[in-house]
PDB file of N, CA and C in Angstrom:
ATOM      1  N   UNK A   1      73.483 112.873 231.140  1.00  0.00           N
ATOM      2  CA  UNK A   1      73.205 111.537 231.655  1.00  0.00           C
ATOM      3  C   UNK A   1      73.285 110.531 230.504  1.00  0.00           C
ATOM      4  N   UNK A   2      74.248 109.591 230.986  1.00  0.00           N
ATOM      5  CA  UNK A   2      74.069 108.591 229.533  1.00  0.00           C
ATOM      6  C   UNK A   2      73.000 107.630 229.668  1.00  0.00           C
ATOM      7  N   UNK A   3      72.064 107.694 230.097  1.00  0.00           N
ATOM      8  CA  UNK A   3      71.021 106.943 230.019  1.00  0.00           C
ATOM      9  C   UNK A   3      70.313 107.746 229.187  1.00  0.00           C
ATOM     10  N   UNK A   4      69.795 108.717 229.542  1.00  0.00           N
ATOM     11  CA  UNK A   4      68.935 110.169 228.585  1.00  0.00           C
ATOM     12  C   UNK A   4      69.888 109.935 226.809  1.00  0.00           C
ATOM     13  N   UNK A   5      71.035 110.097 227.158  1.00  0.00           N
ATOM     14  CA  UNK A   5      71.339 110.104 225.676  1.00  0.00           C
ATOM     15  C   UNK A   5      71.068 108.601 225.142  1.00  0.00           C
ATOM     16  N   UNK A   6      71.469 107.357 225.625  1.00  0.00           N
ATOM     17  CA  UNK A   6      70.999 106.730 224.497  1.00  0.00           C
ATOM     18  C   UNK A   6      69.478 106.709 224.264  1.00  0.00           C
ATOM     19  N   UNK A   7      68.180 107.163 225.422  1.00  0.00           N
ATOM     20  CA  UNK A   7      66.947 107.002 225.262  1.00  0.00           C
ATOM     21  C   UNK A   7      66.730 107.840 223.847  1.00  0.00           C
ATOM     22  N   UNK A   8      67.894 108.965 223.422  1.00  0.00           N
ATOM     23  CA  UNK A   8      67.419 109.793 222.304  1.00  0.00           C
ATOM     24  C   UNK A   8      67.555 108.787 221.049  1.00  0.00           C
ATOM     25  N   UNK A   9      68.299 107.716 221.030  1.00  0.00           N
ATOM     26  CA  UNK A   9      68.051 106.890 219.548  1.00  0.00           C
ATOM     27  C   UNK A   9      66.928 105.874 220.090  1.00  0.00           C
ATOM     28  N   UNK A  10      65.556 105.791 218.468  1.00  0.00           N
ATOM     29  CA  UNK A  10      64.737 105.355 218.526  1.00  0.00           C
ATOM     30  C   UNK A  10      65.145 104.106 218.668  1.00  0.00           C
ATOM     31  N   UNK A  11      65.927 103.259 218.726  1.00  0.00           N
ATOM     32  CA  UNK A  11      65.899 101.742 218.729  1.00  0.00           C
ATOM     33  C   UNK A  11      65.551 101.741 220.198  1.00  0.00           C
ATOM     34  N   UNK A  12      66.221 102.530 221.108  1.00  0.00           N
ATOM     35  CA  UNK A  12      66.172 102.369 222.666  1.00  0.00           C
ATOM     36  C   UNK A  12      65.008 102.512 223.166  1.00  0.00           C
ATOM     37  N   UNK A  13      64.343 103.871 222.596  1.00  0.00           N
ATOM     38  CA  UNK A  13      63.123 104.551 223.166  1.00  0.00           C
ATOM     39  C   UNK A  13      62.002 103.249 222.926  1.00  0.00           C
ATOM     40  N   UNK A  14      61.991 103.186 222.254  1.00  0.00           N
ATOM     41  CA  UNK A  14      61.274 102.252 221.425  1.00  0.00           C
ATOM     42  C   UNK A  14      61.339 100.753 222.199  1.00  0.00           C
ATOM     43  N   UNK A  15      61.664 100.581 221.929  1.00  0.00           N
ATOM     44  CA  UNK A  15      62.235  99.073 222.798  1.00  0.00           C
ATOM     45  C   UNK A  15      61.720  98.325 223.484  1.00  0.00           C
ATOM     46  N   UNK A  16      61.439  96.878 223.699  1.00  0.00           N
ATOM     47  CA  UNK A  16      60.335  96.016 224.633  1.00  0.00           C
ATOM     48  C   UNK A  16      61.192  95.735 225.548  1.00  0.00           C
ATOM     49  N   UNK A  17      62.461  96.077 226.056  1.00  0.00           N
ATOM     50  CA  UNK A  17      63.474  96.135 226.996  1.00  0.00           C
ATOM     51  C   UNK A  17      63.437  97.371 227.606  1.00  0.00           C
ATOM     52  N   UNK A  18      64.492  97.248 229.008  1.00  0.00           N
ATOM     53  CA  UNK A  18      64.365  98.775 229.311  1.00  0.00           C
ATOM     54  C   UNK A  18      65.994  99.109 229.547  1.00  0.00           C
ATOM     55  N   UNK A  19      66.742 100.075 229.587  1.00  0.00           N
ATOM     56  CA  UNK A  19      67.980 100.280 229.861  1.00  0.00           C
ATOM     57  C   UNK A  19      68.506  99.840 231.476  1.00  0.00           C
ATOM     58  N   UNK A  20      69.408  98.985 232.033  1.00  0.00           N
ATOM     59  CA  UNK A  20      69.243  98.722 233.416  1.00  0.00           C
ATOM     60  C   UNK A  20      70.567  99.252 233.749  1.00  0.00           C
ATOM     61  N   UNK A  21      71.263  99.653 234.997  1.00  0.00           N
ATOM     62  CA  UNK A  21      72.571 100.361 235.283  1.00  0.00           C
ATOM     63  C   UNK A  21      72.338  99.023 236.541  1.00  0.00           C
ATOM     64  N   UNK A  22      72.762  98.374 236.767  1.00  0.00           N
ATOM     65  CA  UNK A  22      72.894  97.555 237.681  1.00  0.00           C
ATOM     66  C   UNK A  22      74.398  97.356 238.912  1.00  0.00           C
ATOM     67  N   UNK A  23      74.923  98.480 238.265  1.00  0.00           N
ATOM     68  CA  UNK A  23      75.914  98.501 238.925  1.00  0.00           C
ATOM     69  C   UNK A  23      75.886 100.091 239.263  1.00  0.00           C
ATOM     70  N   UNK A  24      76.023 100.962 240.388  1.00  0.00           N
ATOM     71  CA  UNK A  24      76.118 102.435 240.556  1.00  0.00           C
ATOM     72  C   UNK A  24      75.011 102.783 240.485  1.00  0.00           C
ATOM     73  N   UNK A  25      74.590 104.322 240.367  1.00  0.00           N
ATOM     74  CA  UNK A  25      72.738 104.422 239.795  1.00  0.00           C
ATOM     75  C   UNK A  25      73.243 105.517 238.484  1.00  0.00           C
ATOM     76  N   UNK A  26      71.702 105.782 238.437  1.00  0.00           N
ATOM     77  CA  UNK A  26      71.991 106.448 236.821  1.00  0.00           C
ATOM     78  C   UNK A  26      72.352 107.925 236.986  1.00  0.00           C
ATOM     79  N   UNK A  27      71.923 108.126 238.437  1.00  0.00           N
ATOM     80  CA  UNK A  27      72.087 109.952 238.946  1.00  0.00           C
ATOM     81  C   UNK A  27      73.903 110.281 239.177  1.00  0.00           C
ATOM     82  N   UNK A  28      74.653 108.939 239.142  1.00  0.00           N
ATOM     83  CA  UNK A  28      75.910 109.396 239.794  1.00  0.00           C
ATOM     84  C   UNK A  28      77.105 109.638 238.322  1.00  0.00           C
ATOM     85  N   UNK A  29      77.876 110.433 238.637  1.00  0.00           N
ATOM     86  CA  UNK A  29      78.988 110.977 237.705  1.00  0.00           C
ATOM     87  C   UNK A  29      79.162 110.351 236.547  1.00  0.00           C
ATOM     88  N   UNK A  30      79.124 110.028 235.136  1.00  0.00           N
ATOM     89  CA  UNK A  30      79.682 108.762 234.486  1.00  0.00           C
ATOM     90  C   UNK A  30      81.262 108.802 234.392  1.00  0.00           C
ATOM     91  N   UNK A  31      82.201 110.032 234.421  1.00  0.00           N
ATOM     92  CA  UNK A  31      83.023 109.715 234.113  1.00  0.00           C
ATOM     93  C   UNK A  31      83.546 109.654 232.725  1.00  0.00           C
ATOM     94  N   UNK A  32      84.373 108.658 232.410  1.00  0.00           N
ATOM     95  CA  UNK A  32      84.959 107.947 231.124  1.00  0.00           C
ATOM     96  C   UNK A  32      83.941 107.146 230.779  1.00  0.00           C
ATOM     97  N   UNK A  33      83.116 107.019 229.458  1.00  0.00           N
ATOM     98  CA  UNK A  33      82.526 106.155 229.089  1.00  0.00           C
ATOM     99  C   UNK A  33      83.043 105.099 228.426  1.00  0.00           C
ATOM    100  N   UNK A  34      82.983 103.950 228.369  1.00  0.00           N
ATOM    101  CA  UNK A  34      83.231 103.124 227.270  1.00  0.00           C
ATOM    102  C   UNK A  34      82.211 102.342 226.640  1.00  0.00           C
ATOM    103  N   UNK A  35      81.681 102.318 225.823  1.00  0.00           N
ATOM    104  CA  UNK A  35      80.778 100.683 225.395  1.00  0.00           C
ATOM    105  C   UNK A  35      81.479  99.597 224.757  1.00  0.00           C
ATOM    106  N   UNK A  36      81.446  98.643 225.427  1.00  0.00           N
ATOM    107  CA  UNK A  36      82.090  97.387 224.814  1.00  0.00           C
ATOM    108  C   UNK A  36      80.676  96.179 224.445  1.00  0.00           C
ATOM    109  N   UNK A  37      81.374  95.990 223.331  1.00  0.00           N
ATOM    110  CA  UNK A  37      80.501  95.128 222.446  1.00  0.00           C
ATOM    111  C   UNK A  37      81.158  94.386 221.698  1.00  0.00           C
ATOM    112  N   UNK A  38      81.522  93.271 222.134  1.00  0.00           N
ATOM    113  CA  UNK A  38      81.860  92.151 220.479  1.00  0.00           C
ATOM    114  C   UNK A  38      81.267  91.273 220.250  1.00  0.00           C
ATOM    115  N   UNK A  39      81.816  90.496 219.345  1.00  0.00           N
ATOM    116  CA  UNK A  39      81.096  89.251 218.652  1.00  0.00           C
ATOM    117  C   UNK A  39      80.828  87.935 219.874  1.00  0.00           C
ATOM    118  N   UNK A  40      79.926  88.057 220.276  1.00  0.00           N
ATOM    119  CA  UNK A  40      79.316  86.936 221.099  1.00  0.00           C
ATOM    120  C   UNK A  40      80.171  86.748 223.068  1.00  0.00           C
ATOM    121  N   UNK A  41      80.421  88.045 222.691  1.00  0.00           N
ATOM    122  CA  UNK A  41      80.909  88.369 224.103  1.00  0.00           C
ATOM    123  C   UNK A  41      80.952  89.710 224.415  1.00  0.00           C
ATOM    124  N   UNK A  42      80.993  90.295 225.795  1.00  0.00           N
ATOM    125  CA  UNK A  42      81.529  91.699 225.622  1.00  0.00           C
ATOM    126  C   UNK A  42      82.693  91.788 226.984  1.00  0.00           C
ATOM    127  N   UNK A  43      83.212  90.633 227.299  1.00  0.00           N
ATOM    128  CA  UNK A  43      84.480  90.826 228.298  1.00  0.00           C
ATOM    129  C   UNK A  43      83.916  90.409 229.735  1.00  0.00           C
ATOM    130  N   UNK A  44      82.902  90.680 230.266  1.00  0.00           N
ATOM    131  CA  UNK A  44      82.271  90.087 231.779  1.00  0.00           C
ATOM    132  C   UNK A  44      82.578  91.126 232.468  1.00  0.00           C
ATOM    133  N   UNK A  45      82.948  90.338 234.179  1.00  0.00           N
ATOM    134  CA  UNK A  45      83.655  90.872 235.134  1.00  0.00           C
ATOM    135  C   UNK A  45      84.852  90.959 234.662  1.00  0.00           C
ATOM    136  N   UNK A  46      86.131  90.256 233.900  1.00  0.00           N
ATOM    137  CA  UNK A  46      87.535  91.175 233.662  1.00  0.00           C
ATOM    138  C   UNK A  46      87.378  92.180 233.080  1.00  0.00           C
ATOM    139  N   UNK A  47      86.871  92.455 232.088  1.00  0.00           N
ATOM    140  CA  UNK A  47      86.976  93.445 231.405  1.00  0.00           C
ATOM    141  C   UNK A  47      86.443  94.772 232.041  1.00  0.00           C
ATOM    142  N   UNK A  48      85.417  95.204 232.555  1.00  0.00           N
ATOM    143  CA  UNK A  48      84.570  95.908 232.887  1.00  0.00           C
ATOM    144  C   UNK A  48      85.491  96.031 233.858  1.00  0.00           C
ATOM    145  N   UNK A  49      86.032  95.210 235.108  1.00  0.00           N
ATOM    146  CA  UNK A  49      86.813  95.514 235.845  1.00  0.00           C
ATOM    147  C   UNK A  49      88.435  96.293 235.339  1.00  0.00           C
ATOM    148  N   UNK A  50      88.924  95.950 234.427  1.00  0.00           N
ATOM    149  CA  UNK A  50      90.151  96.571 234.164  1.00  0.00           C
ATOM    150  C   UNK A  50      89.902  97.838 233.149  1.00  0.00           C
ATOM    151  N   UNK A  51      88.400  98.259 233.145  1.00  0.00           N
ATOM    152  CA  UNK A  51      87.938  99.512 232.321  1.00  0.00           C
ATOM    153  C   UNK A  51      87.745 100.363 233.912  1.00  0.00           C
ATOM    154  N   UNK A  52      87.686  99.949 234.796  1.00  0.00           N
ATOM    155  CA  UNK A  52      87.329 101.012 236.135  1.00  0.00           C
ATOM    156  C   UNK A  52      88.932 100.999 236.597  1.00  0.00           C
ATOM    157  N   UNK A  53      89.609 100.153 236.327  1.00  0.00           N
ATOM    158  CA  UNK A  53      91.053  99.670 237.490  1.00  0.00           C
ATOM    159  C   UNK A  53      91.899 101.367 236.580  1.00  0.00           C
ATOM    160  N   UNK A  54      91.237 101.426 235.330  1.00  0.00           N
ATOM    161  CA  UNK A  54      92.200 102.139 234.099  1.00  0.00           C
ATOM    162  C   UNK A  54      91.451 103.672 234.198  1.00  0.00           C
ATOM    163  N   UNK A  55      90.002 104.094 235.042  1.00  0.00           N
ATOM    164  CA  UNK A  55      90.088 105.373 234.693  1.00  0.00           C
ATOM    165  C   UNK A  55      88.808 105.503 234.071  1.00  0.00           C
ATOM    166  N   UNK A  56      87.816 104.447 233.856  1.00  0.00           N
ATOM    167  CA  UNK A  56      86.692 104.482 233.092  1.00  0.00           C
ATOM    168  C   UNK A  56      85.668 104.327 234.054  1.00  0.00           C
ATOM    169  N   UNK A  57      84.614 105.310 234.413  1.00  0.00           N
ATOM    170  CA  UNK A  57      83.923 106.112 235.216  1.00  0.00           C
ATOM    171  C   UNK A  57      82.673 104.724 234.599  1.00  0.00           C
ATOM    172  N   UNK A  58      82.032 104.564 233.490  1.00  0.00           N
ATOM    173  CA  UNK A  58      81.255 103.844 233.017  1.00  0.00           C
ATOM    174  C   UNK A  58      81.580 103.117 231.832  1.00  0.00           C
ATOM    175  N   UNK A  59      81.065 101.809 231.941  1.00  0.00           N
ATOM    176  CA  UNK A  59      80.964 100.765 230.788  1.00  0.00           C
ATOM    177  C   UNK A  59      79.447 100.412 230.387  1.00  0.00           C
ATOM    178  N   UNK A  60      79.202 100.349 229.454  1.00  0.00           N
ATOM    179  CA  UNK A  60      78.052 100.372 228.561  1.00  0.00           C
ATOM    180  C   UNK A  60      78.062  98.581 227.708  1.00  0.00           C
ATOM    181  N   UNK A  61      77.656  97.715 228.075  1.00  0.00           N
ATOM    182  CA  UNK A  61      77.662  96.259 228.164  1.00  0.00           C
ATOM    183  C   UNK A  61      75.753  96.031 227.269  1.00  0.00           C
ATOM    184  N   UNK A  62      75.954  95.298 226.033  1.00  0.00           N
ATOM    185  CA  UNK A  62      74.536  94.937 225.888  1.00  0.00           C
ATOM    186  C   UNK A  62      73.764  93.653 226.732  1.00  0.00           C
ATOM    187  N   UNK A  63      74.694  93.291 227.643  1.00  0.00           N
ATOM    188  CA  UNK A  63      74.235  92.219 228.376  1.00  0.00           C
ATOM    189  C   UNK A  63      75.360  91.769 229.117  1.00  0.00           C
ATOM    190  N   UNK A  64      74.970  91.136 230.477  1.00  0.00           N
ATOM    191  CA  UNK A  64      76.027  90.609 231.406  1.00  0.00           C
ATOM    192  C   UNK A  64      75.812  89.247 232.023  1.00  0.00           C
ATOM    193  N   UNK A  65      76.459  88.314 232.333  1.00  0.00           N
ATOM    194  CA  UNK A  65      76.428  86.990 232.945  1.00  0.00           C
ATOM    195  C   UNK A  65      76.369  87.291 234.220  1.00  0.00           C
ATOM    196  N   UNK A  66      75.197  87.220 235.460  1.00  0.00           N
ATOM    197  CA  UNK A  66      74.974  86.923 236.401  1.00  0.00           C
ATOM    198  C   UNK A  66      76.183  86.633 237.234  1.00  0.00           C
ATOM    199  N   UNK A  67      76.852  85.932 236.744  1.00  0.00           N
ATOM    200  CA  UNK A  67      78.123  85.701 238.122  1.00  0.00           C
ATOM    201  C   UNK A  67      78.933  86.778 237.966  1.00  0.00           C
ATOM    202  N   UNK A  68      79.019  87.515 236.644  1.00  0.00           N
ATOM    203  CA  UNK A  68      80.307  88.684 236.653  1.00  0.00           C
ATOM    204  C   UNK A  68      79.534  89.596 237.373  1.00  0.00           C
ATOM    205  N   UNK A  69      78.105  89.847 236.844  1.00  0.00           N
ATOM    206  CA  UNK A  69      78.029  91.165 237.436  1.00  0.00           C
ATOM    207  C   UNK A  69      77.753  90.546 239.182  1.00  0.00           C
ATOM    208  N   UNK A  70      77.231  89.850 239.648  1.00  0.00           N
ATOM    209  CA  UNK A  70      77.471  89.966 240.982  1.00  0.00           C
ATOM    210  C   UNK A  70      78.814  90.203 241.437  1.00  0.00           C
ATOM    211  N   UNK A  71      80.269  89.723 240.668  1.00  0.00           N
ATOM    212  CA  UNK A  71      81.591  89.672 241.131  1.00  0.00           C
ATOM    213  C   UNK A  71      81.948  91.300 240.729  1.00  0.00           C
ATOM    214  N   UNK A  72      81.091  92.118 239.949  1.00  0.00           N
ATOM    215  CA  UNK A  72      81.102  93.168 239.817  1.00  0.00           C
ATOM    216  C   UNK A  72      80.657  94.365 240.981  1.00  0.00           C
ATOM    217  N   UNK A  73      79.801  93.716 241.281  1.00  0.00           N
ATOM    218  CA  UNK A  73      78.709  94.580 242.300  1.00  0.00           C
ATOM    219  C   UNK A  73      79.647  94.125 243.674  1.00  0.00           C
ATOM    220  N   UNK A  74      80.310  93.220 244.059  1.00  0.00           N
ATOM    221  CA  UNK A  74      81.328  92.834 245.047  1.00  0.00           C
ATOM    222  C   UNK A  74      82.153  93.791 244.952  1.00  0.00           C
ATOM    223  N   UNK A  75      83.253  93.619 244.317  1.00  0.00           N
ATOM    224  CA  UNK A  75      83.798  94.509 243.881  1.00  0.00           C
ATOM    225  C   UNK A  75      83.790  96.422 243.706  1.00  0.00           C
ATOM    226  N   UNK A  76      82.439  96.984 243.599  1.00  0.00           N
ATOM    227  CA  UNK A  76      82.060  97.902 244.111  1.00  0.00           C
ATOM    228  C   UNK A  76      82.478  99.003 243.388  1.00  0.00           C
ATOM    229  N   UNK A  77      82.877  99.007 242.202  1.00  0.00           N
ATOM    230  CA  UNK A  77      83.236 100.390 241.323  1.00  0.00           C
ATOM    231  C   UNK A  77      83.113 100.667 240.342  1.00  0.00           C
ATOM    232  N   UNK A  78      82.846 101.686 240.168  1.00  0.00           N
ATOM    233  CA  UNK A  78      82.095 102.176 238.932  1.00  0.00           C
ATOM    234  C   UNK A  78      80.594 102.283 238.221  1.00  0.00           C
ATOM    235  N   UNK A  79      80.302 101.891 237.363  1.00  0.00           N
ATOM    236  CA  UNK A  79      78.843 102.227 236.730  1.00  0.00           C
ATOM    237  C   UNK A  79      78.780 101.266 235.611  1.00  0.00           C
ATOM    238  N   UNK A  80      77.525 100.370 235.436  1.00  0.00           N
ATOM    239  CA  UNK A  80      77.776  99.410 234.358  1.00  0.00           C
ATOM    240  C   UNK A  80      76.321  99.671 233.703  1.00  0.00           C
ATOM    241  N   UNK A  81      75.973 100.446 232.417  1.00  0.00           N
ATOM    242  CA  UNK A  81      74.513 100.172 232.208  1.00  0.00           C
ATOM    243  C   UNK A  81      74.644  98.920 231.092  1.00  0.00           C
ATOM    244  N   UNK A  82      73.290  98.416 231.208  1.00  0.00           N
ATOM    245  CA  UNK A  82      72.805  97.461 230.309  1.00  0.00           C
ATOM    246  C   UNK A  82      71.992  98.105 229.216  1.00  0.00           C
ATOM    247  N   UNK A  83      72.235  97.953 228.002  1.00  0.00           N
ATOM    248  CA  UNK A  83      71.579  98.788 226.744  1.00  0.00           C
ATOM    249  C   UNK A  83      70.775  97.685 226.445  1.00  0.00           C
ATOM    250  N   UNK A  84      70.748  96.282 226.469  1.00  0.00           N
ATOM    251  CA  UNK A  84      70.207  95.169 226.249  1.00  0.00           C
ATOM    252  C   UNK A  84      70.013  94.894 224.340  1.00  0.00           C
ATOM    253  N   UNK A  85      70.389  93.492 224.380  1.00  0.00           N
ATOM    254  CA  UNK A  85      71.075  92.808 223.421  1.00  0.00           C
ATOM    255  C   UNK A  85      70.377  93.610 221.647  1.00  0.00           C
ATOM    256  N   UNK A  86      69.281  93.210 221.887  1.00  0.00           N
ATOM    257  CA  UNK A  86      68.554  93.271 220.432  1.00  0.00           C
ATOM    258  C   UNK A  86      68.411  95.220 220.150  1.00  0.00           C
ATOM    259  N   UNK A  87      67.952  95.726 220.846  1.00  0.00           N
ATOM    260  CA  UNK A  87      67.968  97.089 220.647  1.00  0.00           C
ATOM    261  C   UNK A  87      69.581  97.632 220.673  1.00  0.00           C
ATOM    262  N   UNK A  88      70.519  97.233 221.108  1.00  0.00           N
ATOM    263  CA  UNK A  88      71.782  97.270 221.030  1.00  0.00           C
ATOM    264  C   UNK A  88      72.441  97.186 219.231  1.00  0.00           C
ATOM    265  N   UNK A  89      71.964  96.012 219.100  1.00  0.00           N
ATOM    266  CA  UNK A  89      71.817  95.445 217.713  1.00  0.00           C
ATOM    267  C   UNK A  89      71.399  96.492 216.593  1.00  0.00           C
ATOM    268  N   UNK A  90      69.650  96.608 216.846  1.00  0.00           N
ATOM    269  CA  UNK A  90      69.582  97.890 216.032  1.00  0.00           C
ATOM    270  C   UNK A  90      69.684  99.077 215.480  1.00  0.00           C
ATOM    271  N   UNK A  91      70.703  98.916 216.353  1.00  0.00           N
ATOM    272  CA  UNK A  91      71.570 100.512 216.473  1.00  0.00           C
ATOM    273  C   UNK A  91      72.823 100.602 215.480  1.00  0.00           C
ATOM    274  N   UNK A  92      73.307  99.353 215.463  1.00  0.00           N
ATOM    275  CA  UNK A  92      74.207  99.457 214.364  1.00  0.00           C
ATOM    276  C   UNK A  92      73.818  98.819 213.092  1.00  0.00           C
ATOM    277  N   UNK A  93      72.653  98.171 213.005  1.00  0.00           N
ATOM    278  CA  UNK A  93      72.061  97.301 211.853  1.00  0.00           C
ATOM    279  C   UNK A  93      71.318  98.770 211.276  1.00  0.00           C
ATOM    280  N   UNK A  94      70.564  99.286 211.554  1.00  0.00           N
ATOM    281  CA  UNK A  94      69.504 100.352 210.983  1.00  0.00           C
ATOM    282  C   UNK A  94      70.666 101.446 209.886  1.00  0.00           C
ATOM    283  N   UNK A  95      71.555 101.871 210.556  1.00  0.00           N
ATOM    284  CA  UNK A  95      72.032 102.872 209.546  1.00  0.00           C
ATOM    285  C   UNK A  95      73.022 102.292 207.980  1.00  0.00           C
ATOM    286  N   UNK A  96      73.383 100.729 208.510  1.00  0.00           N
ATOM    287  CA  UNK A  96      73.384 100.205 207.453  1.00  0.00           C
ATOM    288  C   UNK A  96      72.503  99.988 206.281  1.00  0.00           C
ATOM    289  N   UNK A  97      71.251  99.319 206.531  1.00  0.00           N
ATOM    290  CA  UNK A  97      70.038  98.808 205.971  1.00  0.00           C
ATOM    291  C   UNK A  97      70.098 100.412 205.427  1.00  0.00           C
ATOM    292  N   UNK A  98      69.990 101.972 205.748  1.00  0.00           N
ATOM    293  CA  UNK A  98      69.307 103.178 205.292  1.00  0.00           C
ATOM    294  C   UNK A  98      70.119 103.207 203.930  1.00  0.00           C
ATOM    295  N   UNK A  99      71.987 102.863 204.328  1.00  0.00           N
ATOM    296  CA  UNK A  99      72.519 103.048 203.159  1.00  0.00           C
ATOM    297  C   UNK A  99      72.833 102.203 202.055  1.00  0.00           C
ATOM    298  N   UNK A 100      72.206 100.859 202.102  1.00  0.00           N
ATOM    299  CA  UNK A 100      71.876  99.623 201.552  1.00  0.00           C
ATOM    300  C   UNK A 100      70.994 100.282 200.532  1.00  0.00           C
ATOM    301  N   UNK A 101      69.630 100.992 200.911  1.00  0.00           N
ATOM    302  CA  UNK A 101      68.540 101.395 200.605  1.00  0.00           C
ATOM    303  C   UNK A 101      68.710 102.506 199.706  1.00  0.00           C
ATOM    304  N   UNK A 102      69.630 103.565 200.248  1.00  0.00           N
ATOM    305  CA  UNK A 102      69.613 104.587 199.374  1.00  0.00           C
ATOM    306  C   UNK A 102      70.689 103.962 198.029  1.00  0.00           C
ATOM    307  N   UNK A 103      71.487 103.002 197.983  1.00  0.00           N
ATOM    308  CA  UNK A 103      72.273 102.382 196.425  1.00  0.00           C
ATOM    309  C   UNK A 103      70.886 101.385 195.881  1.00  0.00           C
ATOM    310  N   UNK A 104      69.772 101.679 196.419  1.00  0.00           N
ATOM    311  CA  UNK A 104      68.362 100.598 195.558  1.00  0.00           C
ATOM    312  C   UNK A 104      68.384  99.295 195.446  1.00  0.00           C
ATOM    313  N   UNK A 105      68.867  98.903 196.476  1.00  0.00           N
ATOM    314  CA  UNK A 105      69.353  97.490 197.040  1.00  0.00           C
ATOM    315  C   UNK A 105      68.293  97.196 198.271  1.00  0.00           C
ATOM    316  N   UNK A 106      67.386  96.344 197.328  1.00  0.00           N
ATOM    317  CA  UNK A 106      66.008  95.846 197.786  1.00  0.00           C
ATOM    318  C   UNK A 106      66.499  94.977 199.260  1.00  0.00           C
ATOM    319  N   UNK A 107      66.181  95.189 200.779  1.00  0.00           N
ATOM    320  CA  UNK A 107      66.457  94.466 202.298  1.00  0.00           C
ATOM    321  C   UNK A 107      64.984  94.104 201.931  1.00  0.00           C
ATOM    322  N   UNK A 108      65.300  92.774 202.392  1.00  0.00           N
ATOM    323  CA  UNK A 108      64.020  91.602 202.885  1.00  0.00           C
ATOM    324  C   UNK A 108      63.994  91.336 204.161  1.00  0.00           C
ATOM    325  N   UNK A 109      63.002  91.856 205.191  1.00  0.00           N
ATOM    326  CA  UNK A 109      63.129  91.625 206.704  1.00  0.00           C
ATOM    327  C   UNK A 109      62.294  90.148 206.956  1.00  0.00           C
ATOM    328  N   UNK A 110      63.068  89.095 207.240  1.00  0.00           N
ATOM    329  CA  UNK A 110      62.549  87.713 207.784  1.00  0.00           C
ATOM    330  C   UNK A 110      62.261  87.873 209.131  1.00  0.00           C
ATOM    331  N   UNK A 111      61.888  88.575 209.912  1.00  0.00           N
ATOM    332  CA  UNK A 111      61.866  88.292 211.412  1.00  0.00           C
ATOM    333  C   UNK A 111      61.376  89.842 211.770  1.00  0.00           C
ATOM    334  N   UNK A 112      60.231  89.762 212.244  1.00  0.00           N
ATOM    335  CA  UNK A 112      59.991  91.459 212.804  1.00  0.00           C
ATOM    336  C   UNK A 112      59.809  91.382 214.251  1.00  0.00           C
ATOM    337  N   UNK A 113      60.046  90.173 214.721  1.00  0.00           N
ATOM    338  CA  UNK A 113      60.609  90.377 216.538  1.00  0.00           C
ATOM    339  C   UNK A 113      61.779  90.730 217.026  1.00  0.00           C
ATOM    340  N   UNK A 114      61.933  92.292 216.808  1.00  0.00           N
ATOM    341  CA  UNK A 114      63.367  92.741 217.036  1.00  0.00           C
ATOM    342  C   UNK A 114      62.655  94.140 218.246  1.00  0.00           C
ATOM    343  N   UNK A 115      62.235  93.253 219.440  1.00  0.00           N
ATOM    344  CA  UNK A 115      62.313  93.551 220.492  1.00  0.00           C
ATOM    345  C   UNK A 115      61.902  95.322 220.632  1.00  0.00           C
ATOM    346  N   UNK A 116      60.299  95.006 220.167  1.00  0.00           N
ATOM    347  CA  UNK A 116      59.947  96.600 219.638  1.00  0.00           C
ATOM    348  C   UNK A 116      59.358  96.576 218.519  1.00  0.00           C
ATOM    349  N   UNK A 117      59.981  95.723 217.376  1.00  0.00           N
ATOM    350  CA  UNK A 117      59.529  96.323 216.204  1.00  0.00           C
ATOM    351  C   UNK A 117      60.838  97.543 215.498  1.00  0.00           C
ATOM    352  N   UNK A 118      61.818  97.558 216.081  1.00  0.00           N
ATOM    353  CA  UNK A 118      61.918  98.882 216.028  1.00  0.00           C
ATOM    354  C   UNK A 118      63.685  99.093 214.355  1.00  0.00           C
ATOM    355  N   UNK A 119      63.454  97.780 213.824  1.00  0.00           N
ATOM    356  CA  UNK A 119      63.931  98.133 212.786  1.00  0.00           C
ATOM    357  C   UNK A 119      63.493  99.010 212.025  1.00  0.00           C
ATOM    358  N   UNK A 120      63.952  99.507 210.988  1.00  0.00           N
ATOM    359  CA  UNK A 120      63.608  99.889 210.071  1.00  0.00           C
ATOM    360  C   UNK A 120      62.898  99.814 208.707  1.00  0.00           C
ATOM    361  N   UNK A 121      61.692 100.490 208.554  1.00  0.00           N
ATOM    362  CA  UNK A 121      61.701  99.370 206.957  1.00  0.00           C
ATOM    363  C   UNK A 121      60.874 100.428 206.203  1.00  0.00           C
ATOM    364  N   UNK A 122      60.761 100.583 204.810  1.00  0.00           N
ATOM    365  CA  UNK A 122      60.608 101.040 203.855  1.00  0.00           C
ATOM    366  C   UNK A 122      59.279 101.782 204.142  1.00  0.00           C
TER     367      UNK A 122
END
């Protein structure tokens, strides 16, 4: 179940968010996974749609705009979970910061509302 697997990294478990599948449920097939994530977008309804049109059972989105995913949920296929934004984040920020840490390269954390707590720190 890809919900169970990402609950196994602590940023998720951890988390003042919760994982949401808003599209399909979490009991049904995933299929092809994909996670899409970029810089201040992750594609909407096209994208997510031409990841099911192509063969991809599930898309893994840290967040979605209300009108796609309803034009999603219209639409009617596939599986979309929500990993949600900031714990999403810490998932690829944390194993950086470890190897920052192990070359003795002092991280200064300005902000410990990272939705949990669940950075990392010394």
């Amino acid at each position: 179940d890809v919900v169970d697997a990402l609950l196994t990294l602590k940023e998720f478990k951890n988390a003042s968010t919760d994982i949401m599948v808003p599209l399909g449920d979490s009991g049904d097939k995933a299929g092809k996974v994909v996670v899409a994530h970029g810089a201040g977008t992750n594609g909407g309804y096209p994208v997510a749609k031409a990841y099911f049109d192509h063969g991809i059972g599930t898309v893994i989105y840290i967040h979605i705009k209300p009108p796609d995913l309803k034009k999603l949920q219209e639409y009617g296929k596939g599986n979309l979970i929500i990993s949600g934004h900031i714990a999403s984040d810490m998932v690829g920020i944390n194993p950086y910061l470890r190897e920052l840490r192990k070359k003795g390269i002092t991280v200064d954390e300005l902000d410990k509302d990272t939705g949990g707590n669940v950075i990392e720190t010394q």
